[in-house]
PDB file of N, CA and C in Angstrom:
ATOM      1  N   UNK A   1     -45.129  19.806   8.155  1.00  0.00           N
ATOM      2  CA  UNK A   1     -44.622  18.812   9.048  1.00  0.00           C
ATOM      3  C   UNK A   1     -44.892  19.246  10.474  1.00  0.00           C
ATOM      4  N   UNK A   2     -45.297  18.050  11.035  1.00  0.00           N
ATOM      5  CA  UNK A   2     -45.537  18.621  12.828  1.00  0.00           C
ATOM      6  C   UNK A   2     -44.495  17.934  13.749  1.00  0.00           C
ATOM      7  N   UNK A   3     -44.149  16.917  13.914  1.00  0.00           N
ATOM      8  CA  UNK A   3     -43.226  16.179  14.478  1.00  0.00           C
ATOM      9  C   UNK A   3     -42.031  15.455  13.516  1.00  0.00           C
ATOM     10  N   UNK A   4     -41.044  15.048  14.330  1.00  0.00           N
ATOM     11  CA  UNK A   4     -40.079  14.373  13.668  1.00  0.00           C
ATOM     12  C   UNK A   4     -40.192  13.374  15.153  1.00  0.00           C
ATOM     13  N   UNK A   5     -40.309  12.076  14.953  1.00  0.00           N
ATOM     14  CA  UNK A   5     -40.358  10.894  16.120  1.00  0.00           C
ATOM     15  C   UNK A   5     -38.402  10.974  16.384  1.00  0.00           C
ATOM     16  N   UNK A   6     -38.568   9.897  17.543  1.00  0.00           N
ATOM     17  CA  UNK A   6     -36.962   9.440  17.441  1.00  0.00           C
ATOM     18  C   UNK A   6     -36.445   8.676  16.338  1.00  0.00           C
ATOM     19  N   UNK A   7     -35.213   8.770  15.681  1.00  0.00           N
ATOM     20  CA  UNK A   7     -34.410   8.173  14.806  1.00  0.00           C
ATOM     21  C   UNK A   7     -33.918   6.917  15.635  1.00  0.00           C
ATOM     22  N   UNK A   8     -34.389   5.610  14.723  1.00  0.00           N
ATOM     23  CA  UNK A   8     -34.003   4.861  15.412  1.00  0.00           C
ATOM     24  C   UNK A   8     -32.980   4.292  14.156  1.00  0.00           C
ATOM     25  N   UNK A   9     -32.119   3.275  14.863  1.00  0.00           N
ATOM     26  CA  UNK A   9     -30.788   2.612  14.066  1.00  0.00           C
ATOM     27  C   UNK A   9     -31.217   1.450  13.529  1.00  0.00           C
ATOM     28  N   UNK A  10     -31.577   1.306  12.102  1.00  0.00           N
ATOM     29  CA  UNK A  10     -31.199  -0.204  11.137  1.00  0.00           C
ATOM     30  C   UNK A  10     -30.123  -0.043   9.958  1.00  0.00           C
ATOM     31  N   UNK A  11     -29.611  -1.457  10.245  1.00  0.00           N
ATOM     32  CA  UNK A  11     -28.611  -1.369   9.242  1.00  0.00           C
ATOM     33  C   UNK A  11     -27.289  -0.828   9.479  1.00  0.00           C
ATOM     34  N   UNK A  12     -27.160  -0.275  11.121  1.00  0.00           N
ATOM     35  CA  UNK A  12     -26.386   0.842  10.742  1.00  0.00           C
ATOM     36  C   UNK A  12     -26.307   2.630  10.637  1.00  0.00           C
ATOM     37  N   UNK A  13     -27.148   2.655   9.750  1.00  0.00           N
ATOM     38  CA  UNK A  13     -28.022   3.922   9.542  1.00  0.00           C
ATOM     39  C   UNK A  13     -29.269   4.100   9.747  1.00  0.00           C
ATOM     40  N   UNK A  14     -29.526   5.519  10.770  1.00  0.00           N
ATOM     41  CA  UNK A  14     -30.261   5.464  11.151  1.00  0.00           C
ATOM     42  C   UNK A  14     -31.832   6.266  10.623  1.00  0.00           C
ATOM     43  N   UNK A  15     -32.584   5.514  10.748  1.00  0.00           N
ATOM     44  CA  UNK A  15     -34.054   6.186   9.887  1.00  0.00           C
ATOM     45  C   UNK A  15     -34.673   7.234  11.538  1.00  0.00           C
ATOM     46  N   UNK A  16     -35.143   8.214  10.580  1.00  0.00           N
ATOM     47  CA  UNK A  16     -35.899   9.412  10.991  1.00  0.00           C
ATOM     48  C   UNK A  16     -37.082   9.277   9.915  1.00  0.00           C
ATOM     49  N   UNK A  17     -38.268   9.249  11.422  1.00  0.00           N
ATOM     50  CA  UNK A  17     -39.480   8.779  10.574  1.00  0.00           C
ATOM     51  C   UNK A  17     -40.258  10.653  11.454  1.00  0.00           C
ATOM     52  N   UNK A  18     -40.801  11.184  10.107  1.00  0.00           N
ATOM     53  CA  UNK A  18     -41.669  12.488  10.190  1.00  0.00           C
ATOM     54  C   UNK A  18     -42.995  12.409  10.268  1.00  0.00           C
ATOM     55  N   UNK A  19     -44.032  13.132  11.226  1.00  0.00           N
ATOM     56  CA  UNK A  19     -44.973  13.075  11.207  1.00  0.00           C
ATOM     57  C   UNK A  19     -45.829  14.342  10.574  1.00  0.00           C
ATOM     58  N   UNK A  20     -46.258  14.016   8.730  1.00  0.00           N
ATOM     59  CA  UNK A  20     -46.692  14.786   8.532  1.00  0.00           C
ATOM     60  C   UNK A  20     -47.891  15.550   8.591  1.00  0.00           C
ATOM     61  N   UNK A  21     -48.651  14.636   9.084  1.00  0.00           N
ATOM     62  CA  UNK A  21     -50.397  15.032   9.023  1.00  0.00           C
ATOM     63  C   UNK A  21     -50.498  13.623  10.049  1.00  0.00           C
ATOM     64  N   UNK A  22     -51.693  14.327  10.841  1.00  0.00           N
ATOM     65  CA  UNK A  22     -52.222  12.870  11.795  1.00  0.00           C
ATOM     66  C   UNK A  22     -52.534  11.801  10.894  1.00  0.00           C
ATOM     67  N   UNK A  23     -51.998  10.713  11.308  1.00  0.00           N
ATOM     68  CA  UNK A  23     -52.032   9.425  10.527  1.00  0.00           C
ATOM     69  C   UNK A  23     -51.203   9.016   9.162  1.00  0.00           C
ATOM     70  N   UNK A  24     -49.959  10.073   8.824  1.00  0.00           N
ATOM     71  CA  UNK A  24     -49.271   9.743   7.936  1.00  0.00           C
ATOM     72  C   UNK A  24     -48.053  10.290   8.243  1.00  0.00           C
ATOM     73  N   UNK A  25     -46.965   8.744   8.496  1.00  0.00           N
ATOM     74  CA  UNK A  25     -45.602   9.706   8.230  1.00  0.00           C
ATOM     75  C   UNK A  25     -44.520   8.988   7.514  1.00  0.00           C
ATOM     76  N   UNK A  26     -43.710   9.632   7.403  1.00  0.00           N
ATOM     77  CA  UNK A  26     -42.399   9.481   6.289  1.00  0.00           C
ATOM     78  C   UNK A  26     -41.357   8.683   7.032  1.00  0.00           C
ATOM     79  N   UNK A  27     -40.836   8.322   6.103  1.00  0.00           N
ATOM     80  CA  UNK A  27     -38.994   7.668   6.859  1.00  0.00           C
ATOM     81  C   UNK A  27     -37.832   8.338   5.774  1.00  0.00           C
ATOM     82  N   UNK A  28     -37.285   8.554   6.107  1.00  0.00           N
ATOM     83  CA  UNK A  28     -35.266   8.958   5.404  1.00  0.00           C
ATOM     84  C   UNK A  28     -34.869   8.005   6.340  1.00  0.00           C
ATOM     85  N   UNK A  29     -33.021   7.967   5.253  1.00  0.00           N
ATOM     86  CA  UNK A  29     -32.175   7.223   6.265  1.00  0.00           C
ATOM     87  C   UNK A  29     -31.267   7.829   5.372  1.00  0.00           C
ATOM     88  N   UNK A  30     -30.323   8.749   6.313  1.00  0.00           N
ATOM     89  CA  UNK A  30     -28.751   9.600   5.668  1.00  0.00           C
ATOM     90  C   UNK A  30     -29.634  10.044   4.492  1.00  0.00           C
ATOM     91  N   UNK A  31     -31.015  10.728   4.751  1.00  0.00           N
ATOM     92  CA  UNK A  31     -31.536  12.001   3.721  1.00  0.00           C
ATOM     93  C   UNK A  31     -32.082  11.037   2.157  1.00  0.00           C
ATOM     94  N   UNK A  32     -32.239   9.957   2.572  1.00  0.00           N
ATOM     95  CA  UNK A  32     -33.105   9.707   1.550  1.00  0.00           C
ATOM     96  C   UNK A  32     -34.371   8.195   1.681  1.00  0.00           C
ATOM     97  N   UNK A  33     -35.087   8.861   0.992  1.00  0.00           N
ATOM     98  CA  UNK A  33     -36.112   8.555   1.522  1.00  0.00           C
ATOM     99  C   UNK A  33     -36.524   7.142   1.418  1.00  0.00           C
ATOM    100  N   UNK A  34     -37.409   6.534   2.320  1.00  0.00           N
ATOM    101  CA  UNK A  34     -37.135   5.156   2.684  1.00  0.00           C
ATOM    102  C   UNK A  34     -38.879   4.828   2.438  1.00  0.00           C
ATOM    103  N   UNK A  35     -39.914   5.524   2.942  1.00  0.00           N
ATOM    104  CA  UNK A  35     -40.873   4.781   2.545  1.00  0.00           C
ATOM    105  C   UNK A  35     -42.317   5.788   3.304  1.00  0.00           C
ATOM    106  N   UNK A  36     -42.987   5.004   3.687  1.00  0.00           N
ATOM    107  CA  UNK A  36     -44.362   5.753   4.300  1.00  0.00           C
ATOM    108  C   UNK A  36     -45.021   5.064   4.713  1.00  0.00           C
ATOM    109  N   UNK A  37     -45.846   5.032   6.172  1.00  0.00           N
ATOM    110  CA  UNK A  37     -47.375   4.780   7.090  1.00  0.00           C
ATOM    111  C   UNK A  37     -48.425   5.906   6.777  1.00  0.00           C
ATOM    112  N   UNK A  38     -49.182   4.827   6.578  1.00  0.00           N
ATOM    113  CA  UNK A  38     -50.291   5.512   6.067  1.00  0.00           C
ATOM    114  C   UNK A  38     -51.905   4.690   7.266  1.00  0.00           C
ATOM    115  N   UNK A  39     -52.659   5.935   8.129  1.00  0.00           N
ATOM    116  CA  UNK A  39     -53.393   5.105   9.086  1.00  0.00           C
ATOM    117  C   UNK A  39     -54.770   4.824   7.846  1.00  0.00           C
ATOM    118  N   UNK A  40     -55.548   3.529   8.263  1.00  0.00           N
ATOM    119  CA  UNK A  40     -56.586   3.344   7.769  1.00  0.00           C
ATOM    120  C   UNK A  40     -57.946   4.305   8.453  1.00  0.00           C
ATOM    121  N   UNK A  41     -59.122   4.044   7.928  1.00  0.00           N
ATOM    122  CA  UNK A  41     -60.414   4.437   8.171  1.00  0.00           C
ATOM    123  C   UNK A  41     -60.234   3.674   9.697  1.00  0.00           C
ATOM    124  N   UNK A  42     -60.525   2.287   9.349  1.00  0.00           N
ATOM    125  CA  UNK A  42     -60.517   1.115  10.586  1.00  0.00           C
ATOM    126  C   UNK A  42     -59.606   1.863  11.737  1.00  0.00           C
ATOM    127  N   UNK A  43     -58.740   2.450  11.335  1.00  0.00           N
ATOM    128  CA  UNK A  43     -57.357   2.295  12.712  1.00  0.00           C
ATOM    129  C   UNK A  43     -56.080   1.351  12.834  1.00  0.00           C
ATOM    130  N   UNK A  44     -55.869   0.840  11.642  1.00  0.00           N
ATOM    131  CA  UNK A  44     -54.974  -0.064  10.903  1.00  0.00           C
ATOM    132  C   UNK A  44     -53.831   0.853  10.289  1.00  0.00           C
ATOM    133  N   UNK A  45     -52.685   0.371  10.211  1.00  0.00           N
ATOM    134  CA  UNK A  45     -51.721   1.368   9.711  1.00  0.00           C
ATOM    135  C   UNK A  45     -51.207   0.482   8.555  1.00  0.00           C
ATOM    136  N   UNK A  46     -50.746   0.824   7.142  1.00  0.00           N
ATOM    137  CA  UNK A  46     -50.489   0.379   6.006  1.00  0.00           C
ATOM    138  C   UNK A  46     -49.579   0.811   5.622  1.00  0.00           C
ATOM    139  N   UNK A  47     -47.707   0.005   5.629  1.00  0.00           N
ATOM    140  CA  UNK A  47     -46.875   0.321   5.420  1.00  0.00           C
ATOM    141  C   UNK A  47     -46.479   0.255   4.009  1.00  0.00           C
ATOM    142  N   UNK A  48     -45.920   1.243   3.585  1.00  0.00           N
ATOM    143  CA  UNK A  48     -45.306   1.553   2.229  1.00  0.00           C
ATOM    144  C   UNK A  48     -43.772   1.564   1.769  1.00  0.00           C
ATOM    145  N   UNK A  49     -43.241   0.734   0.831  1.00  0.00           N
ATOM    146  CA  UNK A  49     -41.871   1.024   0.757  1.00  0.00           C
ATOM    147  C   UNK A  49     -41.699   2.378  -0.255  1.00  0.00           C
ATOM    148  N   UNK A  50     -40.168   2.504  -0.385  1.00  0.00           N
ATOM    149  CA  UNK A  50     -39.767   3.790  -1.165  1.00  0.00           C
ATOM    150  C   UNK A  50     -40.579   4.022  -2.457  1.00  0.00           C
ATOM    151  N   UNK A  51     -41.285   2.804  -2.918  1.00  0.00           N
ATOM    152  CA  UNK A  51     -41.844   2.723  -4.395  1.00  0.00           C
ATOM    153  C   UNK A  51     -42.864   2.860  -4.088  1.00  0.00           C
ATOM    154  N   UNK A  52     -43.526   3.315  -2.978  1.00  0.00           N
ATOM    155  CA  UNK A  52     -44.850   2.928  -2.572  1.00  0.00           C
ATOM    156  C   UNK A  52     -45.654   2.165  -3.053  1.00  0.00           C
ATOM    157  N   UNK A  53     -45.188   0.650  -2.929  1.00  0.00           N
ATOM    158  CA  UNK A  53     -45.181  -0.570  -2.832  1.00  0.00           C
ATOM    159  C   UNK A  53     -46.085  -0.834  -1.323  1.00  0.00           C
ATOM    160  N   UNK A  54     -46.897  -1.563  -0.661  1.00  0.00           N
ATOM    161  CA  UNK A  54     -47.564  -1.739   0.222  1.00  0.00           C
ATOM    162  C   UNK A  54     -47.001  -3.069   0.501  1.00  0.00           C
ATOM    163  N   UNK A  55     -46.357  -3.137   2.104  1.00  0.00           N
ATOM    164  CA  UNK A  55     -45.663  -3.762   2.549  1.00  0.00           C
ATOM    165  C   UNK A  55     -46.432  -4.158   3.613  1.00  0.00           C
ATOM    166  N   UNK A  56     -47.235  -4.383   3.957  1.00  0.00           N
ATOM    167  CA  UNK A  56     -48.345  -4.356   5.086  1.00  0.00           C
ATOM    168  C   UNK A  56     -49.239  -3.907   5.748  1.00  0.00           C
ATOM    169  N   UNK A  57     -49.959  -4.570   6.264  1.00  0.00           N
ATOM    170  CA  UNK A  57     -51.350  -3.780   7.191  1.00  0.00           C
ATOM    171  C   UNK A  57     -50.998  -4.341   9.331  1.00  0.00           C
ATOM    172  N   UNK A  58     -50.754  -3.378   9.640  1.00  0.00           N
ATOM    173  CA  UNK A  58     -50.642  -3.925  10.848  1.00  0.00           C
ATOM    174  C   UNK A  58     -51.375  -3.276  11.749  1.00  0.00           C
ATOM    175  N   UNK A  59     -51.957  -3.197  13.161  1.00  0.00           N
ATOM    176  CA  UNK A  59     -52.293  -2.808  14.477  1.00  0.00           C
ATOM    177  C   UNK A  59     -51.935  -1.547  14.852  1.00  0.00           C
ATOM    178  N   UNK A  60     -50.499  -1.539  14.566  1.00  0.00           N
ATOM    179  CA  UNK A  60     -49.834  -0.296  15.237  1.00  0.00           C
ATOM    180  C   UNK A  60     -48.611   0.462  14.437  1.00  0.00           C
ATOM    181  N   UNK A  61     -48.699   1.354  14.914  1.00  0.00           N
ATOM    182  CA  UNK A  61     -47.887   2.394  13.908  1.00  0.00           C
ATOM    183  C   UNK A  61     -46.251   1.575  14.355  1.00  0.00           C
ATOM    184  N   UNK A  62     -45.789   1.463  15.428  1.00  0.00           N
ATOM    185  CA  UNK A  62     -44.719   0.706  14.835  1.00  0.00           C
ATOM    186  C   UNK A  62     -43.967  -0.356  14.890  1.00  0.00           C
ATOM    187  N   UNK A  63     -45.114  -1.491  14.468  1.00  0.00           N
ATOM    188  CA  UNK A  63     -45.333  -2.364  13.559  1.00  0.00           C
ATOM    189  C   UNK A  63     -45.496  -2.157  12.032  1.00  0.00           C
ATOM    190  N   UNK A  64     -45.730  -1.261  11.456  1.00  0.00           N
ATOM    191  CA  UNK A  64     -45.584  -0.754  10.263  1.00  0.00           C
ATOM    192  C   UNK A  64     -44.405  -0.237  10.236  1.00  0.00           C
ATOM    193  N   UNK A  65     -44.329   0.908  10.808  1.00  0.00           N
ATOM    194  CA  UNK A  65     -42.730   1.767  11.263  1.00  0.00           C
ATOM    195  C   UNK A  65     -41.739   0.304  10.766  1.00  0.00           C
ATOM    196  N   UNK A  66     -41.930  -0.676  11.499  1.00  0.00           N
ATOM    197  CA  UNK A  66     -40.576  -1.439  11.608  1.00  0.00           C
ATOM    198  C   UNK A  66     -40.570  -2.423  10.449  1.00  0.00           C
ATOM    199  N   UNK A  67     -42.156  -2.460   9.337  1.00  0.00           N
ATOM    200  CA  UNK A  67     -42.100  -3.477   8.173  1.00  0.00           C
ATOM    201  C   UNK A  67     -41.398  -2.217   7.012  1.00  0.00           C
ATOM    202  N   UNK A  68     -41.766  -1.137   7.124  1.00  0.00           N
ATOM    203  CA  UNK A  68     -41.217  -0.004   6.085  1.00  0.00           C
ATOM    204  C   UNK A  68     -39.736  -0.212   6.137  1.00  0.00           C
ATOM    205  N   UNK A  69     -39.332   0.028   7.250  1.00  0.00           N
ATOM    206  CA  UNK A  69     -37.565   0.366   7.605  1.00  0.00           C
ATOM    207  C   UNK A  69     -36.595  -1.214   7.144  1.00  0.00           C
ATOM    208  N   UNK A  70     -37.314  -2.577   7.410  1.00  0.00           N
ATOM    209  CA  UNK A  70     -36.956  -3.470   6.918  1.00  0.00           C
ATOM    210  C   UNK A  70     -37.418  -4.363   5.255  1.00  0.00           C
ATOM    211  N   UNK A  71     -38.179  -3.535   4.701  1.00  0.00           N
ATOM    212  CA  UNK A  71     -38.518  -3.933   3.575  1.00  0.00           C
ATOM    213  C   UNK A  71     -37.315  -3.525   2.463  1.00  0.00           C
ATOM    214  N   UNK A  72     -36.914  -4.360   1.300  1.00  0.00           N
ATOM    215  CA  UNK A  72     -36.405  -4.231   0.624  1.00  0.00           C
ATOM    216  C   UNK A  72     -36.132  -2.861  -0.009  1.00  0.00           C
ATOM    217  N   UNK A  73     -35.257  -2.497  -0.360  1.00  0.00           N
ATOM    218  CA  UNK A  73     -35.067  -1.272  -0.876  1.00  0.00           C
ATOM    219  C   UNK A  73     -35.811  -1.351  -2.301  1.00  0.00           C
ATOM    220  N   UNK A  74     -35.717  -2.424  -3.212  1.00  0.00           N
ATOM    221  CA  UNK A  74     -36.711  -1.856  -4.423  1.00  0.00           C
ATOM    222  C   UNK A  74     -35.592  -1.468  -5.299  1.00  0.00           C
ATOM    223  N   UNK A  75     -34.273  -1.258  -5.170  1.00  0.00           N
ATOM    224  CA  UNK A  75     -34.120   0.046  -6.309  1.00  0.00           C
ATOM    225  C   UNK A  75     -33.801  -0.615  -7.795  1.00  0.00           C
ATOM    226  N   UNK A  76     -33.711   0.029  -8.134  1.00  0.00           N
ATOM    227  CA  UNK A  76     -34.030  -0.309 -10.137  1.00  0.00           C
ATOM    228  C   UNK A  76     -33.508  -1.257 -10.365  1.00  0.00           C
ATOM    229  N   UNK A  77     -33.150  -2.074 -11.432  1.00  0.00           N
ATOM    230  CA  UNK A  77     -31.976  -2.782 -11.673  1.00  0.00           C
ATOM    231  C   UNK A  77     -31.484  -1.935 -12.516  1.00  0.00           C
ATOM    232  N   UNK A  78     -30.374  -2.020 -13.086  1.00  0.00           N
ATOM    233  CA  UNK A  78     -29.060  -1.032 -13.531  1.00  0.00           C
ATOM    234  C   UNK A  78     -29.603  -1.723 -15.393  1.00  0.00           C
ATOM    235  N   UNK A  79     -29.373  -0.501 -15.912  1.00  0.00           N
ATOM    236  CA  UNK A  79     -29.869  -0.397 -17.489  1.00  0.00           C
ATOM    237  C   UNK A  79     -28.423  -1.097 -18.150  1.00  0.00           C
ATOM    238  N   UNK A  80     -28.478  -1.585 -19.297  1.00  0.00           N
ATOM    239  CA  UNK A  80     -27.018  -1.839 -20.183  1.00  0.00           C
ATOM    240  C   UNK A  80     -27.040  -0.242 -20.521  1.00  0.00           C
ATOM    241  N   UNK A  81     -25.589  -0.340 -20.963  1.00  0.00           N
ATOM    242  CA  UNK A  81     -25.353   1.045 -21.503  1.00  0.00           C
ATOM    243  C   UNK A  81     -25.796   1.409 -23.007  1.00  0.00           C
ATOM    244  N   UNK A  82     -26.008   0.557 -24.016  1.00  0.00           N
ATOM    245  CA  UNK A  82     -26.889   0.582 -25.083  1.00  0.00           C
ATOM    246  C   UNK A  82     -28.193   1.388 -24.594  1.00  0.00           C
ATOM    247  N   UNK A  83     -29.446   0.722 -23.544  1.00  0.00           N
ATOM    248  CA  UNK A  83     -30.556   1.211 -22.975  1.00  0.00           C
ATOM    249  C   UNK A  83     -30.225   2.222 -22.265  1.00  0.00           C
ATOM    250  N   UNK A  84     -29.188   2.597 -21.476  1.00  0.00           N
ATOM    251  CA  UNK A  84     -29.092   3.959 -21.194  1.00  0.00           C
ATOM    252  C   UNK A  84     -28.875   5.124 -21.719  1.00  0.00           C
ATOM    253  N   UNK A  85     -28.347   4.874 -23.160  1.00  0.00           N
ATOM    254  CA  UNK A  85     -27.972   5.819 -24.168  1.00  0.00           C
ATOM    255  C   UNK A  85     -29.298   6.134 -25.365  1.00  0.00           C
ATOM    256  N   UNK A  86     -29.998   5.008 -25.234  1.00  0.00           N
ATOM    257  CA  UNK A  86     -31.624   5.433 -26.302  1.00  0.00           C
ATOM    258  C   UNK A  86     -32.508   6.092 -24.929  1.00  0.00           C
ATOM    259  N   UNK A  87     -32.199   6.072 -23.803  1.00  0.00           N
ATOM    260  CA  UNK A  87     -33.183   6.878 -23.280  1.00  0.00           C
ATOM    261  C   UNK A  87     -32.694   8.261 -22.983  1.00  0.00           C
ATOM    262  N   UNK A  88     -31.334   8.535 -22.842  1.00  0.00           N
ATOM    263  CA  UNK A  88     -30.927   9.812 -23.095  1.00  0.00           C
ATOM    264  C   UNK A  88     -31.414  10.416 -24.126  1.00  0.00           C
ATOM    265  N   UNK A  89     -31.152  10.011 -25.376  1.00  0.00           N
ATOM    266  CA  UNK A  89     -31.546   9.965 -27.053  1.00  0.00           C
ATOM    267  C   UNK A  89     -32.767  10.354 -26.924  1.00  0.00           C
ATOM    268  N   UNK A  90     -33.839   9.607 -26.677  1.00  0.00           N
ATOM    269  CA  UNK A  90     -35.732   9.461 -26.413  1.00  0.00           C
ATOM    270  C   UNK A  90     -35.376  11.171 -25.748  1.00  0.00           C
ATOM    271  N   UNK A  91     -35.027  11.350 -24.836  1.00  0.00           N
ATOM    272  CA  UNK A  91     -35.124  12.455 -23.771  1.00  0.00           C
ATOM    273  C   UNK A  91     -35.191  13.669 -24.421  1.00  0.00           C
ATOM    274  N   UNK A  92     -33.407  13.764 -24.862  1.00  0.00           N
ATOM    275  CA  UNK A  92     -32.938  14.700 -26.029  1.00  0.00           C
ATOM    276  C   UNK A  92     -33.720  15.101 -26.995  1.00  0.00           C
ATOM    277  N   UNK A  93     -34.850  14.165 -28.089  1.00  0.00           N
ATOM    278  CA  UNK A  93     -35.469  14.142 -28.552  1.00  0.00           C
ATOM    279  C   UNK A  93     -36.297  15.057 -28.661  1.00  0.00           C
ATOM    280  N   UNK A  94     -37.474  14.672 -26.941  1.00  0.00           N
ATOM    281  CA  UNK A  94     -38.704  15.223 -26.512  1.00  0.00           C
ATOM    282  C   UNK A  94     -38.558  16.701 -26.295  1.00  0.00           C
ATOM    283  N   UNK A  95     -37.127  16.765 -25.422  1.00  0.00           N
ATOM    284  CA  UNK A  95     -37.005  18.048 -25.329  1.00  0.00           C
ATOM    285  C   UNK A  95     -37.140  19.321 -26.825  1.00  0.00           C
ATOM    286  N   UNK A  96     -36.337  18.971 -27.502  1.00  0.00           N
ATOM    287  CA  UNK A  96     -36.042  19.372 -28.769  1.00  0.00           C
ATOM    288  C   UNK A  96     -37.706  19.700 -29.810  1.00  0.00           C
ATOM    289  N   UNK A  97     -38.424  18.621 -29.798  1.00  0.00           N
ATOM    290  CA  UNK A  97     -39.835  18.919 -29.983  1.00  0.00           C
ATOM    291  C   UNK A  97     -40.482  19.866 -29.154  1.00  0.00           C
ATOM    292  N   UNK A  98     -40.324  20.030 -27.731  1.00  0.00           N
ATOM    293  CA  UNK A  98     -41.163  20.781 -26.900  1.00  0.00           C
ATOM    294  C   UNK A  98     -40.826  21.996 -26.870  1.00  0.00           C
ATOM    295  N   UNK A  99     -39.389  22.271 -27.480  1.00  0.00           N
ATOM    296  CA  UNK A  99     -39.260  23.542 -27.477  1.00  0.00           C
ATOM    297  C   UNK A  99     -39.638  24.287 -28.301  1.00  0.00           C
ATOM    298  N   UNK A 100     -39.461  23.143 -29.787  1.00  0.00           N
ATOM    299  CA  UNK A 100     -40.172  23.575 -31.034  1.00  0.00           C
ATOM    300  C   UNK A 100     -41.731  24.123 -30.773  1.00  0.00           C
ATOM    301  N   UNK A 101     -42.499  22.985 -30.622  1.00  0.00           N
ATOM    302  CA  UNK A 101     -43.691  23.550 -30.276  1.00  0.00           C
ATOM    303  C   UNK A 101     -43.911  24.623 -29.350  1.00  0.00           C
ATOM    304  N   UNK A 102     -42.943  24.964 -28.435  1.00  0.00           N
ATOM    305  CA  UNK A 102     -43.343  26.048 -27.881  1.00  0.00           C
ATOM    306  C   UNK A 102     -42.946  27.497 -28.489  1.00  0.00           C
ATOM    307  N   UNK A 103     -41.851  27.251 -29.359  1.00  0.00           N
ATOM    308  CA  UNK A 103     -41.287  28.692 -29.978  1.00  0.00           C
ATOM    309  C   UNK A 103     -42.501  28.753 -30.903  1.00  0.00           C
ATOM    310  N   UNK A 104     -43.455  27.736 -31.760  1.00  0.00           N
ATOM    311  CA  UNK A 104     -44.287  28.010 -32.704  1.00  0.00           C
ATOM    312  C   UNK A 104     -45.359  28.819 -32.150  1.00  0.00           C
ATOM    313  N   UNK A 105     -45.651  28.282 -30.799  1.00  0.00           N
ATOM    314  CA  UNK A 105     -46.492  28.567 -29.874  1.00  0.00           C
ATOM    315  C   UNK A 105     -47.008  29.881 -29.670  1.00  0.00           C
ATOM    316  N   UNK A 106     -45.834  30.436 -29.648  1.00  0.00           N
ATOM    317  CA  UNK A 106     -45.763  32.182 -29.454  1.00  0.00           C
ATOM    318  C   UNK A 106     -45.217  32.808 -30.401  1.00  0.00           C
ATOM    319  N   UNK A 107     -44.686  32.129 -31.344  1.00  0.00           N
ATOM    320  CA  UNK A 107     -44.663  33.202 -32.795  1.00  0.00           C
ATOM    321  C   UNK A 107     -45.870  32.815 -33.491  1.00  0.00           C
ATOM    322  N   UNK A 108     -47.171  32.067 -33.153  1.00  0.00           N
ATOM    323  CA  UNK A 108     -48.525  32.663 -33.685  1.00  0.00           C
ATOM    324  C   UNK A 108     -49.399  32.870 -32.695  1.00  0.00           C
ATOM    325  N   UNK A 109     -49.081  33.517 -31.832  1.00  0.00           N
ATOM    326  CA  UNK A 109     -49.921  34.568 -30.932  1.00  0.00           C
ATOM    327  C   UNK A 109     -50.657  35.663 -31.614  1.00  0.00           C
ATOM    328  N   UNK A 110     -51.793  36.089 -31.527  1.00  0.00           N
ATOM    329  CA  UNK A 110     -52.159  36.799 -32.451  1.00  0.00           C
ATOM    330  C   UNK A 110     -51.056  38.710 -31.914  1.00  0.00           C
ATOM    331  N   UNK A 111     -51.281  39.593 -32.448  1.00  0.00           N
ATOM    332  CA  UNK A 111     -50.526  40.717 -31.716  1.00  0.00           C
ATOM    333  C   UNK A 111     -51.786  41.231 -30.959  1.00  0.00           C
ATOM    334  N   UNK A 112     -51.855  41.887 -30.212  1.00  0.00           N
ATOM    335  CA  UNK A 112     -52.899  42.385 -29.074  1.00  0.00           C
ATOM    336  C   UNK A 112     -52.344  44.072 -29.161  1.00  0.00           C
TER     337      UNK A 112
END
């Protein structure tokens, strides 16, 4: 990271946009993360939401800056609790296989 710009106020809360590399930087707001500018070849800046979702192509960095910080948040819609409990399950599962395969893994190592 080379810069951190000024934090400016939407919503309320205020976004801190980082400048990580020339022509690309980040946004948080209260430490979580909000989205990304990204500069073109051309000199065009291409705003990204949290999903990096592409929210626009604009002129200037903030004109993008300000389509990122006002673009929809995106966030999930909320699972039933049936679907939240087979993907725990699915999870539990994978794990349980991967460990298997890995204990097999190294009890046929040859001995050296």
């Amino acid at each position: 990271m080379t810069s951190v710009l000024p934090p400016r106020t939407i919503g309320g809360a205020r976004v801190t946009w980082v400048r990580v590399e020339s022509g690309f930087h980040v946004a948080s707001r209260a430490g979580e993360y909000v989205g990304y500018t990204e500069r073109t070849g051309d000199g065009h800046f291409v705003g990204f939401d949290g999903r990096s979702t592409p929210v626009g192509r604009y002129t200037t960095l903030a004109d993008a800056q300000r389509a990122v910080e006002t673009a929809p948040s995106g966030s999930p819609t909320a699972l039933s609790p049936r679907a939240e409990a087979g993907f725990h399950l699915a999870a539990a599962v994978t794990g349980v296989i991967a460990i298997g395969t890995f204990a097999t893994a190294v009890l046929t190592l040859p001995v050296v």
